[in-house]
N, C-alpha and C. Protein backbone atom coordinates (compact mmCIF):
# COMPACT_ATOMS: atom_id res chain seq x y z
N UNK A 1 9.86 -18.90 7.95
CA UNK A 1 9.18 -17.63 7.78
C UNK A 1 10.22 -16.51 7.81
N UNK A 2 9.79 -16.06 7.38
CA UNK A 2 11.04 -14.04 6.78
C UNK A 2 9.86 -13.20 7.01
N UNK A 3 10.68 -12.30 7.92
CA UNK A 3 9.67 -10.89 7.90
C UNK A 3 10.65 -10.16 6.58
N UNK A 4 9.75 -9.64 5.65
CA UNK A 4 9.78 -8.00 4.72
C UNK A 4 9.35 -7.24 5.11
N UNK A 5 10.07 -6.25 4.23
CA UNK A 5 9.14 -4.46 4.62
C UNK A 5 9.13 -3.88 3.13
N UNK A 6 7.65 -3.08 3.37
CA UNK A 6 7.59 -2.63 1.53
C UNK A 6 7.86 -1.15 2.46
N UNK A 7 8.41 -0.37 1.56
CA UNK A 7 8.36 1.15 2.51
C UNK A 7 8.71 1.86 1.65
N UNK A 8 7.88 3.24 1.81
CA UNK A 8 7.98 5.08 0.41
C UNK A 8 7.27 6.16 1.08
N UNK A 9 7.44 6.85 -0.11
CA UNK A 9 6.69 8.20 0.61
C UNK A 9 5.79 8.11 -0.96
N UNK A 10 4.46 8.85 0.22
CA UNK A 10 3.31 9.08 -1.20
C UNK A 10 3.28 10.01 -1.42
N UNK A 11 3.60 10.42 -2.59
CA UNK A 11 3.02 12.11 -3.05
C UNK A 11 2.33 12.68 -4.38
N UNK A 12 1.62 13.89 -3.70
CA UNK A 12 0.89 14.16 -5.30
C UNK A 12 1.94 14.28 -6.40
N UNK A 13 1.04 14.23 -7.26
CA UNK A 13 2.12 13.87 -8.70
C UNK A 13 2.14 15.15 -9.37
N UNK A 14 1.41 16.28 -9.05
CA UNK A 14 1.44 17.83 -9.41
C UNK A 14 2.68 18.77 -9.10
N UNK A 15 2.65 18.39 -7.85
CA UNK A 15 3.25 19.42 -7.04
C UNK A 15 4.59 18.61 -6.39
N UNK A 16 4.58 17.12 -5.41
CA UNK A 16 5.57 15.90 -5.20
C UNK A 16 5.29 16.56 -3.86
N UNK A 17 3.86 17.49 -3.16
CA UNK A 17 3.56 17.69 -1.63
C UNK A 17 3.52 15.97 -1.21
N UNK A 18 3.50 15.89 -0.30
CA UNK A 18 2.98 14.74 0.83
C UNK A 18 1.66 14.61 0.60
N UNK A 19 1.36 12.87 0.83
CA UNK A 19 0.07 12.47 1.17
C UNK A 19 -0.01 12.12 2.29
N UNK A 20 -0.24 13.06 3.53
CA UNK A 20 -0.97 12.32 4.70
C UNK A 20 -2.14 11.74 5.19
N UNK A 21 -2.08 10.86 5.93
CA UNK A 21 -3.23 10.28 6.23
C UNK A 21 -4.08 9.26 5.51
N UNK A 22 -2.99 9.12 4.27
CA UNK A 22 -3.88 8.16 3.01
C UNK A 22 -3.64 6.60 3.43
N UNK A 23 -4.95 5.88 2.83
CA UNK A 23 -4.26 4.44 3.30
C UNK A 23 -3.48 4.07 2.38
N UNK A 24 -2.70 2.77 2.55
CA UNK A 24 -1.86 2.21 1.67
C UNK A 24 -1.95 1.14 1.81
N UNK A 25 -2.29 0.25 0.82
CA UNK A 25 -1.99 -1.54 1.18
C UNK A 25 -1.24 -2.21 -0.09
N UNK A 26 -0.27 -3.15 0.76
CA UNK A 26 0.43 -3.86 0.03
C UNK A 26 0.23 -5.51 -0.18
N UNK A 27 -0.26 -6.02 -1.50
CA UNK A 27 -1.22 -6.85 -2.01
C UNK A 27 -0.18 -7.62 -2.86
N UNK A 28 -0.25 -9.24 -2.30
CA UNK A 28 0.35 -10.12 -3.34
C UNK A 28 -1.00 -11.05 -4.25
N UNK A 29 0.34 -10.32 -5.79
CA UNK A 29 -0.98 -11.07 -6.76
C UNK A 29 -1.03 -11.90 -7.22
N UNK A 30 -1.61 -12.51 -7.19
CA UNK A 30 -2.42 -14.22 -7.51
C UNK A 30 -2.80 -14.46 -8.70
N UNK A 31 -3.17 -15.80 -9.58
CA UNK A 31 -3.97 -15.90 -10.41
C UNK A 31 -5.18 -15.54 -10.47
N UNK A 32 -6.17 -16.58 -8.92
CA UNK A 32 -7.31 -16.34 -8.93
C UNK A 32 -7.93 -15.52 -7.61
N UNK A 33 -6.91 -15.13 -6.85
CA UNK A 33 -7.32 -14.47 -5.87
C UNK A 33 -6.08 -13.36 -5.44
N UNK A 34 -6.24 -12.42 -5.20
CA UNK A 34 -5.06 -11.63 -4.74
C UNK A 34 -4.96 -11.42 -2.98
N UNK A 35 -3.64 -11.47 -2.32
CA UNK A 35 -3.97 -11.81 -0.98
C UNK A 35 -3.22 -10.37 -0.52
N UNK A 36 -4.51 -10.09 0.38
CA UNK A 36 -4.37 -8.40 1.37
C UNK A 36 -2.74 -9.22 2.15
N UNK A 37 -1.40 -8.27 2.11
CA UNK A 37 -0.53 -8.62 2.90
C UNK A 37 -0.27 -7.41 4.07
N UNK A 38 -1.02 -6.46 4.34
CA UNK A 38 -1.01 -5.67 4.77
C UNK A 38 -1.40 -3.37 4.64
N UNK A 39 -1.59 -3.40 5.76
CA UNK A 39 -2.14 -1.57 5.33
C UNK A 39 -1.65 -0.65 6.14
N UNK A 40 -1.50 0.40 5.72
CA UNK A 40 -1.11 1.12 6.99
C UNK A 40 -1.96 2.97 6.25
N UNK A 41 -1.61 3.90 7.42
CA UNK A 41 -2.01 5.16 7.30
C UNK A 41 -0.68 6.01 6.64
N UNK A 42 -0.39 7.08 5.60
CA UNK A 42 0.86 7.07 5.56
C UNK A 42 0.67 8.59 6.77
N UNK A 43 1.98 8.82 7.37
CA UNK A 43 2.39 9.87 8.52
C UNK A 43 2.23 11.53 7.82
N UNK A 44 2.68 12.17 8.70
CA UNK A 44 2.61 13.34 8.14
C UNK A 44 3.39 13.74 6.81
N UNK A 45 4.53 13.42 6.57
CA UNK A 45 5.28 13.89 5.22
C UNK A 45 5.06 12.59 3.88
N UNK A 46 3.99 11.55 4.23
CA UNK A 46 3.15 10.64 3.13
C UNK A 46 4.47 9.58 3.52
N UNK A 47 4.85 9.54 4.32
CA UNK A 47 5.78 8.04 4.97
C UNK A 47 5.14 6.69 5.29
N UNK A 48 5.30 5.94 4.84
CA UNK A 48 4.49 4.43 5.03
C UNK A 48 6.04 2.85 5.52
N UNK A 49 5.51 2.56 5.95
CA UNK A 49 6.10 0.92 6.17
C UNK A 49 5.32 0.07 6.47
N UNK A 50 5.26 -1.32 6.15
CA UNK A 50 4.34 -2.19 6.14
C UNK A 50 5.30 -3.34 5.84
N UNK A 51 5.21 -4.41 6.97
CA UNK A 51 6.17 -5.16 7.31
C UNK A 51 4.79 -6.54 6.88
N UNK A 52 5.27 -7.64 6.12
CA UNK A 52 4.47 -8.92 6.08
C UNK A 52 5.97 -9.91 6.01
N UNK A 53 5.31 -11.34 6.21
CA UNK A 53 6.10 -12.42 6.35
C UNK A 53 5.48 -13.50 4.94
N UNK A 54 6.51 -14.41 4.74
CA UNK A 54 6.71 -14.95 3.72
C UNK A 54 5.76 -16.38 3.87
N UNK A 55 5.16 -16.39 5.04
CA UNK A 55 4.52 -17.45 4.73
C UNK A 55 2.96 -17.68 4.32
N UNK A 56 2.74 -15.94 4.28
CA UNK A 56 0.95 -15.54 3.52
C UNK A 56 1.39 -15.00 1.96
N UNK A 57 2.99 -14.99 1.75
CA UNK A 57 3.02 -14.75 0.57
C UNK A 57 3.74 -15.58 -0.55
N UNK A 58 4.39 -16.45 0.01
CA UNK A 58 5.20 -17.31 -0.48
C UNK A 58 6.95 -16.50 -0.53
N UNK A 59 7.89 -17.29 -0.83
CA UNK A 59 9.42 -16.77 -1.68
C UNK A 59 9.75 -15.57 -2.47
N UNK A 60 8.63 -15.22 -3.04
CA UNK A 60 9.01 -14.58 -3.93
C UNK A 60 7.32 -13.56 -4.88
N UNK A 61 6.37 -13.31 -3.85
CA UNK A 61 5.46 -12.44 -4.16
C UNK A 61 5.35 -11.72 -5.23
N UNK A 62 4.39 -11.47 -6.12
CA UNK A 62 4.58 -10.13 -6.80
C UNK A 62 3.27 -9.02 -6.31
N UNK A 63 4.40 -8.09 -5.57
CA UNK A 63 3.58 -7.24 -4.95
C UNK A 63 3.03 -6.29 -5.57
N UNK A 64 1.93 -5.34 -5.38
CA UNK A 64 1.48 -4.73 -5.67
C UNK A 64 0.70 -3.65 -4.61
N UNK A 65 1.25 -2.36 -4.71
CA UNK A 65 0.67 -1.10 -3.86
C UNK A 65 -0.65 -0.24 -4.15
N UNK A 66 -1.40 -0.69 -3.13
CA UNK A 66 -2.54 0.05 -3.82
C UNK A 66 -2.76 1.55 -3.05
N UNK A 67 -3.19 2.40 -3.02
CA UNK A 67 -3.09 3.94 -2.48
C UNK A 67 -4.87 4.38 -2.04
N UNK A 68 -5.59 4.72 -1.43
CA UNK A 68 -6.97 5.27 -1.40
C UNK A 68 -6.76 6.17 -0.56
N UNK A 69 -7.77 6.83 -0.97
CA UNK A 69 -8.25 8.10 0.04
C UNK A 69 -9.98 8.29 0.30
N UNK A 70 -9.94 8.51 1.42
CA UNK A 70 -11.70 9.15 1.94
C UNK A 70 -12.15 9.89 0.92
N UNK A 71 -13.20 10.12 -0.08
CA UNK A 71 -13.67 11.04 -0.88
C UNK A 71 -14.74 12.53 0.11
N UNK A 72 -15.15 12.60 -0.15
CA UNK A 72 -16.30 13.39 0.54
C UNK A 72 -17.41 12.51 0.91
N UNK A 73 -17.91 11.52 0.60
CA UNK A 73 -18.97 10.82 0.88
C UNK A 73 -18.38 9.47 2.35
N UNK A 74 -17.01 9.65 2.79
CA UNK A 74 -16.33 9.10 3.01
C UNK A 74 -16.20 7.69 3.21
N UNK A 75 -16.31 7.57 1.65
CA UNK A 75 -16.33 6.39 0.93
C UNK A 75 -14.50 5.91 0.12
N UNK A 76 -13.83 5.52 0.58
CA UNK A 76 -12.76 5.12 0.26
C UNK A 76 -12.68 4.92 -1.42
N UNK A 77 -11.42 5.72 -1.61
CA UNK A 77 -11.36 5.96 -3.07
C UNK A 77 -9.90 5.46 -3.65
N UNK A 78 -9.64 4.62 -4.55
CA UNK A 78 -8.34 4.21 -5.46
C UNK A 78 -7.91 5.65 -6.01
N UNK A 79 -6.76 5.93 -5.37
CA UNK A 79 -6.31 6.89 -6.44
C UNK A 79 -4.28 6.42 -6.85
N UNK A 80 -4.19 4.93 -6.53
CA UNK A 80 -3.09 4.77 -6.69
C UNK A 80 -2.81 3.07 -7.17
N UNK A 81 -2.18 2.63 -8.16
CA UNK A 81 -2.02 0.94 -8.06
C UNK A 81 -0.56 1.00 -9.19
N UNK A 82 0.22 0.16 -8.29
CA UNK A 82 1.64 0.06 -8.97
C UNK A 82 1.87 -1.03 -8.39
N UNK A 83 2.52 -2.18 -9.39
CA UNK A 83 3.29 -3.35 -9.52
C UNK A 83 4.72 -2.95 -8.96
C-alpha cells in the first residue's frame, strides 16, 4: 500500500477569488463503477488536500476531481469535474 495526495486551490474562473468552504472529491474512474477515493472542505483561500492509498485504487488510477457547492435549497451542486 502507498499513501498519495491530490492537492490545489479552487477558484472562480471570473475573477481567480478563492473557493471556500466548497466540497471537493477525488474519484478513481472505472469502467463500470467509479470509486469515491476521498473529500474534503477546501480552507479559506480554496486550499484542498486529500490523501488516499493505492490499495482502493490500484497502481496507477485515473483520477478525477469533482467540485460542489450548497445551492440555496442546500442541495449540493456540481459546479466542477476535471480528469
Amino acid at each position: 500500500m502507498v499513501k498519495r495526495r491530490v492537492s490545489g486551490k479552487v477558484l472562480r474562473f471570473h475573477d481567480k477569488s478563492p473557493l471556500r468552504d466548497t466540497l471537493v472529491e477525488v474519484w478513481d474512474r472505472d469502467f463500470l463503477l467509479d470509486d469515491r477515493l476521498g473529500s474534503i472542505r477546501t480552507g479559506k483561500e480554496g486550499e484542498f488536500s486529500i490523501s488516499y492509498d493505492t490499495v482502493g485504487a490500484g497502481d496507477d488510477p485515473d483520477l478525477a476531481v469533482r467540485i460542489f457547492r450548497l445551492d440555496h435549497n442546500s442541495d449540493l451542486q456540481l459546479i466542477g469535474d476535471c480528469d
